[in-house]
C-alpha atoms as a PDB file:
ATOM      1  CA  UNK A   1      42.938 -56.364  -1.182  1.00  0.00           C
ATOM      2  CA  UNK A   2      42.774 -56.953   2.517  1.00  0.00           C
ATOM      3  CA  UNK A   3      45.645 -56.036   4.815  1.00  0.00           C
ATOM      4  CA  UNK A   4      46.350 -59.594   5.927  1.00  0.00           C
ATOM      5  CA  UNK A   5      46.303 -61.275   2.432  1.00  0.00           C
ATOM      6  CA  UNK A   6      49.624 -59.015   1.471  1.00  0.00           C
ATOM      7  CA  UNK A   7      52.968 -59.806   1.775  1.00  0.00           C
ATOM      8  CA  UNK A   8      55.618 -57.768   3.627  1.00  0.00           C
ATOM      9  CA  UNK A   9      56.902 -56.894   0.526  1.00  0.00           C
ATOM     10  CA  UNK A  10      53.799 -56.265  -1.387  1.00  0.00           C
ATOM     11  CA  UNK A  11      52.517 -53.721   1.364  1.00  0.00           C
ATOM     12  CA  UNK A  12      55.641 -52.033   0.816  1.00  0.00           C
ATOM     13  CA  UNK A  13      54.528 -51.663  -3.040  1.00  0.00           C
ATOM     14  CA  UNK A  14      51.574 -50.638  -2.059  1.00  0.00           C
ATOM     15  CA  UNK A  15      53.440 -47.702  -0.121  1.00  0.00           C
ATOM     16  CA  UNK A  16      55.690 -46.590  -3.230  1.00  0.00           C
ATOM     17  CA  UNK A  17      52.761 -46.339  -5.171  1.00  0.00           C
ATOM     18  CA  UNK A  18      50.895 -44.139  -2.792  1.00  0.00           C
ATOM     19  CA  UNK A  19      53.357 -42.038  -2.321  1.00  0.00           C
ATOM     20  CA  UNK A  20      53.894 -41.484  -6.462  1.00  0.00           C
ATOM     21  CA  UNK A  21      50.301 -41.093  -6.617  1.00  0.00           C
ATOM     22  CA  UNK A  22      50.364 -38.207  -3.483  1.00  0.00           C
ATOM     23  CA  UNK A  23      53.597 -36.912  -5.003  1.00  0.00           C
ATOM     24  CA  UNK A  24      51.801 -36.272  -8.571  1.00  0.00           C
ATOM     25  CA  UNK A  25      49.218 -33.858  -6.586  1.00  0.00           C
ATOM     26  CA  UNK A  26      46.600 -34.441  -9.579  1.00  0.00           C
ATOM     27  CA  UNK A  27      44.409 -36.200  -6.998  1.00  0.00           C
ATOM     28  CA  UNK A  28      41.105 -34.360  -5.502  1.00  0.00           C
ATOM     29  CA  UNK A  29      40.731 -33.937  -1.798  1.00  0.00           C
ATOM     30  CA  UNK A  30      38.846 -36.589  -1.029  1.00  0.00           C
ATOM     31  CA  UNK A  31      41.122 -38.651  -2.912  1.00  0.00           C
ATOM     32  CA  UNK A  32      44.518 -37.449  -1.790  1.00  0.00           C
ATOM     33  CA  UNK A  33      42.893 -38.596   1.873  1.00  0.00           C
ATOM     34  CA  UNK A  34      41.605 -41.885   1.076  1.00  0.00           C
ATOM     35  CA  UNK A  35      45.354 -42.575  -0.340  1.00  0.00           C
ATOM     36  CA  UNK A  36      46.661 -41.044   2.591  1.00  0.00           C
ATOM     37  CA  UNK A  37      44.528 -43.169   5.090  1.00  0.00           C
ATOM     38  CA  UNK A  38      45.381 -45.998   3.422  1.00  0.00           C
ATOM     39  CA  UNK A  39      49.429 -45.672   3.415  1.00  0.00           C
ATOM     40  CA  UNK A  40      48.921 -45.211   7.134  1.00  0.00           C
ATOM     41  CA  UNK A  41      47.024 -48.175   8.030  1.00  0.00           C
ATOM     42  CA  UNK A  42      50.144 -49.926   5.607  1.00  0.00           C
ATOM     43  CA  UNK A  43      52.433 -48.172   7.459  1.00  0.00           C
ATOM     44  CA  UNK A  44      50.984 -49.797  10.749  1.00  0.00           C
ATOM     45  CA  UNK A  45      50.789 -53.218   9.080  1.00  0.00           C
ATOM     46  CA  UNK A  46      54.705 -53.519   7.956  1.00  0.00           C
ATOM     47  CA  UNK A  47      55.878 -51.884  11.084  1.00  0.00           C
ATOM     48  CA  UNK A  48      53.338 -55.055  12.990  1.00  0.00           C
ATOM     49  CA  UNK A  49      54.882 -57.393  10.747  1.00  0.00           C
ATOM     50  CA  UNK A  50      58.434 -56.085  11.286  1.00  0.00           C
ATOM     51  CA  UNK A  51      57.868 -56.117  14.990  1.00  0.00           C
ATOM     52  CA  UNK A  52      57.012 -59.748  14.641  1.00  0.00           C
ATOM     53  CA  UNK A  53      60.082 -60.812  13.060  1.00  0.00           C
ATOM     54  CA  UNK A  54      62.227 -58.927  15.326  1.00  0.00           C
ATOM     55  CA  UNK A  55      60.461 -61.067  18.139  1.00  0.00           C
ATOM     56  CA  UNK A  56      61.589 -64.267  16.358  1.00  0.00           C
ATOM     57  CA  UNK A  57      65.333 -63.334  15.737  1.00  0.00           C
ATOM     58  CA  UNK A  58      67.677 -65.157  18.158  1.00  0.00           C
ATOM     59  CA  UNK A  59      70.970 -63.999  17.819  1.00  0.00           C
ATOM     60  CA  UNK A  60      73.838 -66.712  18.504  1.00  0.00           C
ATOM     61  CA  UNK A  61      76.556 -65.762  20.838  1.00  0.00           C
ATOM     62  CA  UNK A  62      79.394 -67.640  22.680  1.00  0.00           C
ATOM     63  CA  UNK A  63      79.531 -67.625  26.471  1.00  0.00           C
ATOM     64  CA  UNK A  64      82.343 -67.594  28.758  1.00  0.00           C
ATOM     65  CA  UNK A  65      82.644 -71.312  29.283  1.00  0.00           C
ATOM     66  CA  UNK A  66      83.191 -71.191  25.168  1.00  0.00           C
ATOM     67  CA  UNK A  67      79.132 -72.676  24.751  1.00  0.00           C
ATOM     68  CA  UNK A  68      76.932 -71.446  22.316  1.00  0.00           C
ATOM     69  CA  UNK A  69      73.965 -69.479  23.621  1.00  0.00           C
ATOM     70  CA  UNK A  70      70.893 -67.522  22.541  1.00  0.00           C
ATOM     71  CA  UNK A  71      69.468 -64.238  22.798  1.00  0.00           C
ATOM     72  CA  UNK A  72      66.915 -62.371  22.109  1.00  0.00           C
ATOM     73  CA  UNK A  73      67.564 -59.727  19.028  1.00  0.00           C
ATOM     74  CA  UNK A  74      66.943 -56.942  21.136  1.00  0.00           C
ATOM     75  CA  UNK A  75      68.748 -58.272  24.402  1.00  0.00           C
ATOM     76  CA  UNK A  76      71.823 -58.471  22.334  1.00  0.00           C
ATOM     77  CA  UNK A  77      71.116 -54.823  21.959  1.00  0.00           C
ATOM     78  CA  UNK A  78      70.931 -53.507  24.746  1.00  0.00           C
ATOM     79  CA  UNK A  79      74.585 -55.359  25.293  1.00  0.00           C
ATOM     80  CA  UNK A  80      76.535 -53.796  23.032  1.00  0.00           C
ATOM     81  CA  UNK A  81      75.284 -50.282  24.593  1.00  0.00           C
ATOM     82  CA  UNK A  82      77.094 -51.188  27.640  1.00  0.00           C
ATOM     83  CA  UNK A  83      79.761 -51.865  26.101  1.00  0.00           C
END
């Protein structure tokens, strides 16, 4: 299965049964690494993917005036940290 042909949500499969497979420690070496390589590279696909999404969240606010008005996810943020 190539990285780019999985779903969010079947990478994250993927992970769980990784880490069952890691957790059993029947695995050889070489094995146990080739498992662990590939959780990794999942790891940096869902967090890519996550990242992504993030980018595409506007979050609706009201402005002084009483308008609605956009931001990004992350702007609206940083504005409650003021706060």
């Amino acid at each position: 299965m190539k990285k780019n042909e999985l779903s969010f949500e079947d990478a994250v499969r993927r992970l769980e049964k990784i880490a069952a497979e890691l957790e059993k420690e029947n695995a050889a070496l070489d094995e146990s690494l080739a498992l662990y390589e590939e959780g990794v590279k999942l790891i940096r696909y869902c967090n890519s993917m996550l990242e992504d999404a993030e980018r595409k969240i506007k979050i609706l606010t009201v402005n002084a005036d009483g308008e609605p008005q956009e931001s990004d996810f992350g702007a609206a943020d940083n504005n409650t940290d003021e706060n």
